[in-house]
Protein backbone atom coordinates (compact mmCIF):
# COMPACT_ATOMS: atom_id res chain seq x y z
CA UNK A 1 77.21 127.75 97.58
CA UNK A 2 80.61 125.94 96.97
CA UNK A 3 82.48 127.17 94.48
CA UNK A 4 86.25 125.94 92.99
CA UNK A 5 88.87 128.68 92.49
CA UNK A 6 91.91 128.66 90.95
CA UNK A 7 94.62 130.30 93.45
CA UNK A 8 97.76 131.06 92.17
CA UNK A 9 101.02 128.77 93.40
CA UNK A 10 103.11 132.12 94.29
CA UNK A 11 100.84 133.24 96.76
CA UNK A 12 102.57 130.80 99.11
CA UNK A 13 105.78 133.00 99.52
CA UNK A 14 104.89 134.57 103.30
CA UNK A 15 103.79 133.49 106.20
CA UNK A 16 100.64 136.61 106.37
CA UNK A 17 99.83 135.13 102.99
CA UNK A 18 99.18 131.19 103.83
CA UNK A 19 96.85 131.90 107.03
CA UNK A 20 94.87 134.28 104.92
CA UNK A 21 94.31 131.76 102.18
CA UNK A 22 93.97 128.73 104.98
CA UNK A 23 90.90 130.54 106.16
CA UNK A 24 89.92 131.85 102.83
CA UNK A 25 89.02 128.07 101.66
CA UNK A 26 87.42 125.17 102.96
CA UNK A 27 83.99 123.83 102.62
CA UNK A 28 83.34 126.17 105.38
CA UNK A 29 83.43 129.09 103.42
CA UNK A 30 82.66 127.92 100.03
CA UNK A 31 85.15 127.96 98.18
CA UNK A 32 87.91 124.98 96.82
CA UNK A 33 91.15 125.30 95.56
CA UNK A 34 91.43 124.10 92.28
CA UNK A 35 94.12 121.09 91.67
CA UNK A 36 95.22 123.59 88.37
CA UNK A 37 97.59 122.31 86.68
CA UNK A 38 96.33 118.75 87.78
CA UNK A 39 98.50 116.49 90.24
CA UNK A 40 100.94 120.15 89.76
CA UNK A 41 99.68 122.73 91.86
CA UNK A 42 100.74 121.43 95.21
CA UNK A 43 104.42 120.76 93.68
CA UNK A 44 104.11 124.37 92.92
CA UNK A 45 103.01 125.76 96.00
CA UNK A 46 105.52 123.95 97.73
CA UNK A 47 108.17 125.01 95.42
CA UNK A 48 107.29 128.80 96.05
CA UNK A 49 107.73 127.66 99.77
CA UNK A 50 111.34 126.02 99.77
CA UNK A 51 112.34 129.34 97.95
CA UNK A 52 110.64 132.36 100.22
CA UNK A 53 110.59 130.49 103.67
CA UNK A 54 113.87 131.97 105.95
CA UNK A 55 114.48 128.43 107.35
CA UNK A 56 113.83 124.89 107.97
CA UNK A 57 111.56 125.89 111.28
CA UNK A 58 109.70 127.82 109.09
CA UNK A 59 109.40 125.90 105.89
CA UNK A 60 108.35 122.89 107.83
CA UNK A 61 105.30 125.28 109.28
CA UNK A 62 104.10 126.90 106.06
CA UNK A 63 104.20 123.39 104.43
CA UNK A 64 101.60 122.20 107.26
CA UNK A 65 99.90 124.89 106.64
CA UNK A 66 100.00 123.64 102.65
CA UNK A 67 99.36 120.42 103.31
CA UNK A 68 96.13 121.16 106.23
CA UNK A 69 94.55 123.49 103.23
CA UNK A 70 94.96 120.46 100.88
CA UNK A 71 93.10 117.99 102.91
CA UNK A 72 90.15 120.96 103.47
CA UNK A 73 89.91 121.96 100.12
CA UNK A 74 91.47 121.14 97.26
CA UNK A 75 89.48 119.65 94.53
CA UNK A 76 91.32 117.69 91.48
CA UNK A 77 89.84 119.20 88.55
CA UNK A 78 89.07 116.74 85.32
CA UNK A 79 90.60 117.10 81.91
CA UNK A 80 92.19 120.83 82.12
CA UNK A 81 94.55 121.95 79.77
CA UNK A 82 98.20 123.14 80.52
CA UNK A 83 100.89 124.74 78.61
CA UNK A 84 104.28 124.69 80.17
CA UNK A 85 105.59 127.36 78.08
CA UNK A 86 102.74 130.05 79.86
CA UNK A 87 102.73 131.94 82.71
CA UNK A 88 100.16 130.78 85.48
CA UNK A 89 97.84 133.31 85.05
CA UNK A 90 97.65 132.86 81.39
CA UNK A 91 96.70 129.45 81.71
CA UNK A 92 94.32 129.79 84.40
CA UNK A 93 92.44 131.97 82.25
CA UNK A 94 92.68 130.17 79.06
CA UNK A 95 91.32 127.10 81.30
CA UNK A 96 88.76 129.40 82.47
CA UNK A 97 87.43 130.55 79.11
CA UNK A 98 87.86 126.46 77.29
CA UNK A 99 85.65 124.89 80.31
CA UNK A 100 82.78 127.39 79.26
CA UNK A 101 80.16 127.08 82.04
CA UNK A 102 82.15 125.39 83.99
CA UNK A 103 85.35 127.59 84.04
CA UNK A 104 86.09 128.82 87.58
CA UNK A 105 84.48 130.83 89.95
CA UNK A 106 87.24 132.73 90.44
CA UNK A 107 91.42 133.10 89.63
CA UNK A 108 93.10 133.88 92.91
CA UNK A 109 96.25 135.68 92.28
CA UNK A 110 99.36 137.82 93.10
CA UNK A 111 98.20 140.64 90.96
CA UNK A 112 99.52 142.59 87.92
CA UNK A 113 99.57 144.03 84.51
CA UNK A 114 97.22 140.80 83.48
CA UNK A 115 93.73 141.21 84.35
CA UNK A 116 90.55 139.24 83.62
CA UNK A 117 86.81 139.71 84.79
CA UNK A 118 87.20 136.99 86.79
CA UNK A 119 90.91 137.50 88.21
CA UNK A 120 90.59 138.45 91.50
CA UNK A 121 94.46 140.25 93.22
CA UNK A 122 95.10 139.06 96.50
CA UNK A 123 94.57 142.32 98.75
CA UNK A 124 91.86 144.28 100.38
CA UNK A 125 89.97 144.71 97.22
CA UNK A 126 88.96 140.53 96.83
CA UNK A 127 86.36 140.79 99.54
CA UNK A 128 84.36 143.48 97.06
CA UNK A 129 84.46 141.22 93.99
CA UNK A 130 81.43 139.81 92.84
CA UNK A 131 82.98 136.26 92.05
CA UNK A 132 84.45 136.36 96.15
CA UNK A 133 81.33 136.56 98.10
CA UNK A 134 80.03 132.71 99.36
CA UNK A 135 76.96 133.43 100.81
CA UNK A 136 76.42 130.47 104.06
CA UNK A 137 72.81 131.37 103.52
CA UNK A 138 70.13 132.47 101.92
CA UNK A 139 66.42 132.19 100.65
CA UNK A 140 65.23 130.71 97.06
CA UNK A 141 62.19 130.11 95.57
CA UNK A 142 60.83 127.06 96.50
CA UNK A 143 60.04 125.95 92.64
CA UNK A 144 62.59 122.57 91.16
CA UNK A 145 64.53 125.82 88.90
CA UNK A 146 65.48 127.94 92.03
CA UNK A 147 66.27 124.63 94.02
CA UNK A 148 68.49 123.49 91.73
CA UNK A 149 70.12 126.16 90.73
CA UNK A 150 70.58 126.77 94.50
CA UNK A 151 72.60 123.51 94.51
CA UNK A 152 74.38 123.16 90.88
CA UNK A 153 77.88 124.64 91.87
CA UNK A 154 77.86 121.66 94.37
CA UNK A 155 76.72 119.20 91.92
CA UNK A 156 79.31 120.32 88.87
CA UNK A 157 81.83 119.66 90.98
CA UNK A 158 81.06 115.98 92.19
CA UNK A 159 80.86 112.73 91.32
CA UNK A 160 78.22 111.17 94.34
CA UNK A 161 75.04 112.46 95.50
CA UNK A 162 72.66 111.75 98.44
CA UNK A 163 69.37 113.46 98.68
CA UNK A 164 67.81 113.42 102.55
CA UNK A 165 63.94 114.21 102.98
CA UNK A 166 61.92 112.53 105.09
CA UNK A 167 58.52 113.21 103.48
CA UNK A 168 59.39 112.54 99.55
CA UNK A 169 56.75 110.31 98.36
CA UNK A 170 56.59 109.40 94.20
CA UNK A 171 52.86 110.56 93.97
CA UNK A 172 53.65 113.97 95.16
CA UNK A 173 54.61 115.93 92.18
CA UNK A 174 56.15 118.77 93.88
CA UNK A 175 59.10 116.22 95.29
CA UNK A 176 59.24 114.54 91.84
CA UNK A 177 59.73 117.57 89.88
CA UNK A 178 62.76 118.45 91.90
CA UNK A 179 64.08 115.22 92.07
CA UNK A 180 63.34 115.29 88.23
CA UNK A 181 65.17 118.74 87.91
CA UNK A 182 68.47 117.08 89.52
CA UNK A 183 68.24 114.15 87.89
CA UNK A 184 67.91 115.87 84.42
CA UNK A 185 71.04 118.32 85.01
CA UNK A 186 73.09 116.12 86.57
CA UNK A 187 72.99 113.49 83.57
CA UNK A 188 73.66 116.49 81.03
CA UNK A 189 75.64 119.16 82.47
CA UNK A 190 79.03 117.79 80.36
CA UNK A 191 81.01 117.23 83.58
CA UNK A 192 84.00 114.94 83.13
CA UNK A 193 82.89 113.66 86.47
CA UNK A 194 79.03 111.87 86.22
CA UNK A 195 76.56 111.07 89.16
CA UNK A 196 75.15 108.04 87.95
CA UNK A 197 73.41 107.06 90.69
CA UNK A 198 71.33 109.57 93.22
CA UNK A 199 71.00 108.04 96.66
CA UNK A 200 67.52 109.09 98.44
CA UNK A 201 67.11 108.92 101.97
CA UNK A 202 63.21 109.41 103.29
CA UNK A 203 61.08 107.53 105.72
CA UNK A 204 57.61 105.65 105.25
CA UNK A 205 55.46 108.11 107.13
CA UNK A 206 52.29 107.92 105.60
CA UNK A 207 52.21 104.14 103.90
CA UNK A 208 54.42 101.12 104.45
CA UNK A 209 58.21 100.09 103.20
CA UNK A 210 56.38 97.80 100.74
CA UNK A 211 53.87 100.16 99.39
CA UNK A 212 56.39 102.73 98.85
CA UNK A 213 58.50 100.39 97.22
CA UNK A 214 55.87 99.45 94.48
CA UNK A 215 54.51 102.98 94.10
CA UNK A 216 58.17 104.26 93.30
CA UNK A 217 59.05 101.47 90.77
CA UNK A 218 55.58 101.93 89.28
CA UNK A 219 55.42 105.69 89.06
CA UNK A 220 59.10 107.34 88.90
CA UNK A 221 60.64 105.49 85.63
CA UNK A 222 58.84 107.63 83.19
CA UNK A 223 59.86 110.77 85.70
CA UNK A 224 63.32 110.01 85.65
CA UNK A 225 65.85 110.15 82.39
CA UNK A 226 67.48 107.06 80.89
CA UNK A 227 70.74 106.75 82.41
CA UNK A 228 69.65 107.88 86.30
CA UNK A 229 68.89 105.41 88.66
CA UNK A 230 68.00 106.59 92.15
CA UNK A 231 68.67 104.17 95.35
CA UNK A 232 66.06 104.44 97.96
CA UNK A 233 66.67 103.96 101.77
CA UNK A 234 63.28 104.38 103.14
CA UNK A 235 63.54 103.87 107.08
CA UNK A 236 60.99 104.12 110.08
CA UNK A 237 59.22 107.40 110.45
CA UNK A 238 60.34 108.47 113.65
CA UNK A 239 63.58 109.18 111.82
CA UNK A 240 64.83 112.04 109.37
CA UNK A 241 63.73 115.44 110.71
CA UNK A 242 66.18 117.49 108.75
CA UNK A 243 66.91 117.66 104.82
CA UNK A 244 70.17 117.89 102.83
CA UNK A 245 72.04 117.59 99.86
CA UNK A 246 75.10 115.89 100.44
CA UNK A 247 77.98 115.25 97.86
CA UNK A 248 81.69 113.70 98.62
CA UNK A 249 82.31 117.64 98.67
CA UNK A 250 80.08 119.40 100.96
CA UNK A 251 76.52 119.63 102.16
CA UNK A 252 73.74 122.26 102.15
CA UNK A 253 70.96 121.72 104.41
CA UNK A 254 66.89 122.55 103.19
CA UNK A 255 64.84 124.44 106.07
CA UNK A 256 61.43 123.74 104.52
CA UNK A 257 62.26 120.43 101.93
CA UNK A 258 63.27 118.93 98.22
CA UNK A 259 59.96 120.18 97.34
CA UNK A 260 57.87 122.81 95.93
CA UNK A 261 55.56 125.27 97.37
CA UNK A 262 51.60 124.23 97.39
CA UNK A 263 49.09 126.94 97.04
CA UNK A 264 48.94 129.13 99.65
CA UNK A 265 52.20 128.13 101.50
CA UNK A 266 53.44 131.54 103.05
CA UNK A 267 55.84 132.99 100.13
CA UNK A 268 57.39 129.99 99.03
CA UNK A 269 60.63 130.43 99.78
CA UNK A 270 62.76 127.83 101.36
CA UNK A 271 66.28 128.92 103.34
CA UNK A 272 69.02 126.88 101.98
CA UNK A 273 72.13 127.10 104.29
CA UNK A 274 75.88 125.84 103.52
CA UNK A 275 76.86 122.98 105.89
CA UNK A 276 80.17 123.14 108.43
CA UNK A 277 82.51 120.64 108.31
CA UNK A 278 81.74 118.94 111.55
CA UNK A 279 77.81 118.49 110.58
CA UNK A 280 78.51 117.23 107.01
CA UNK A 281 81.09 114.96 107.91
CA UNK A 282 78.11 113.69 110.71
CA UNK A 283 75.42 113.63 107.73
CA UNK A 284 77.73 112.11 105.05
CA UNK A 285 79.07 109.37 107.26
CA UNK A 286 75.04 108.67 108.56
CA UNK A 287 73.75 108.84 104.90
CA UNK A 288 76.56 107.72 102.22
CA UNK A 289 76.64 104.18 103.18
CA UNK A 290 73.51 102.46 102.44
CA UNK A 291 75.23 98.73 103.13
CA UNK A 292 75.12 99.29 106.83
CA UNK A 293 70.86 99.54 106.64
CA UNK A 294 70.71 95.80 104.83
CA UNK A 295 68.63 93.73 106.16
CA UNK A 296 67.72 96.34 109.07
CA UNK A 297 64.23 96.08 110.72
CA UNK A 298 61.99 98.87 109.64
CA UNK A 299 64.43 99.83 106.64
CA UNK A 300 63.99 98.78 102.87
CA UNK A 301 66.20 99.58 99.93
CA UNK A 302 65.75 99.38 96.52
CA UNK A 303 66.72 101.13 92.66
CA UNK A 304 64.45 102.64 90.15
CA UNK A 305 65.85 103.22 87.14
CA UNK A 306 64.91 106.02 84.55
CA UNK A 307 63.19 105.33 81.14
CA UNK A 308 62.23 108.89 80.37
């Protein structure tokens, strides 16, 4: 549901050009601007501006325009390669085809004799191709592999995690296995970046802060992988209505839960729908910071770590 893109520096040469890609990307929509080359691309961008803007009024105003996009989107990608000697487009897709799975959604550019399955020419044909479309919604399977594959884009792409449900309890098998599913991919999917730590917001709303606390160091080890540790906030249960997954990247909210379907639950789907900026910057600031809850009445937190 959010996605990184590489978008070509000489795009920025007009002024029809930078509002389309300004509301192109953004967590809103999906999509992030890769960083490609690293610590390079904005030098680039602004580069193409200095040379196509028709004066200082309007350089200044494309470069806010350059700079606003930045803050919104762009995303510094980890250990890509660069050859100086290349064109852009060359090395977007020889970056694309050396990451493997983790290559780019798509390669933004100005168009040309150089196409690529995954190039997409800025124009009215990008809204048709299949590696544009972001989806803000839509149902999945409510089983730990549809969940998480729901949510992997997100996760490849980040290095913190917080997990909101209010009713996750470590007996329940259908929260463990997708907790388990998570846990597994993000300590093997051969990012650069590595969640080593899953934060887990829920609430004690069948048993007490204590009992939870003993049932989840007593039964999640052997559920979790060696090298995973999850932190638990557990608060009071008139608390925690809604349920997310929340990176330093974005958000995606879960209508129905982090769980499976039980027998005879409707058609076990669950609606997963891509977070705005204003409500994930609400849920990320409420959830991210476990320091403020210490020592909080009718909170506990605590760490299980993974021995599987």
């Amino acid at each position: 549901m959010i996605y990184e893109y590489a978008v070509s520096p000489a795009l920025f040469d007009s002024e029809a050009r930078l509002a389309l890609l300004y509301e192109a990307f953004g967590i809103e929509r999906g999509r992030l601007v890769s960083d490609f080359p690293r610590k390079g691309w904005e030098r680039l961008a602004r580069a193409v501006i200095e040379k196509c803007a028709s004066g200082e009024y309007e350089r200044r105003a494309w470069k806010e325009v350059l700079i606003a996009l930045c803050k919104r989107a762009l995303y510094e990608r980890q250990g890509a390669q660069w050859d100086d000697t290349m064109p852009w487009i060359d090395n977007a897709i020889r970056e694309h085809a050396r990451a493997g799975r983790r290559g780019f959604r798509g390669i933004l550019w100005e168009g040309g004799a150089r196409s690529h399955v995954n190039a997409i020419p800025l124009g009215i044909r990008m809204a048709s191709h299949v590696h544009w479309d972001c989806p803000s919604s839509y149902y999945v399977h409510r089983n730990a592999g549809e969940i998480l594959k729901s949510v992997v884009p997100l996760l490849d792409l980040s290095a913190s995690l917080v997990l909101v449900d209010r009713y996750f309890h470590p007996g329940d098998g259908a929260f463990v296995n997708v907790l388990g599913a998570i846990a597994n991919h993000v300590l093997n999917n051969g990012a650069t970046k590595k969640i080593g730590q899953i934060k887990y917001v829920t609430s004690n709303t069948k048993i007490s802060l204590e009992a939870m606390k003993a049932n989840c160091e007593s039964l999640l080890p052997g559920s979790l992988p060696k090298g995973i540790s999850v932190k638990f906030l557990v608060l009071g249960k008139e608390v925690l209505h809604d349920r997310f997954v929340l990176t330093e990247l974005g958000g995606i909210q879960f209508g129905q839960g982090l769980d499976e379907a039980g027998m005879g639950e409707g058609n076990g789907q669950v609606l997963v729908t891509r977070l705005s900026e204003e409500p994930y910057r609400v849920q990320r600031t409420l959830w991210s910071n476990f320091v403020k809850y210490e020592g909080k009445a009718g909170s506990i937190i605590y760490t299980v770590h993974g021995t599987k």
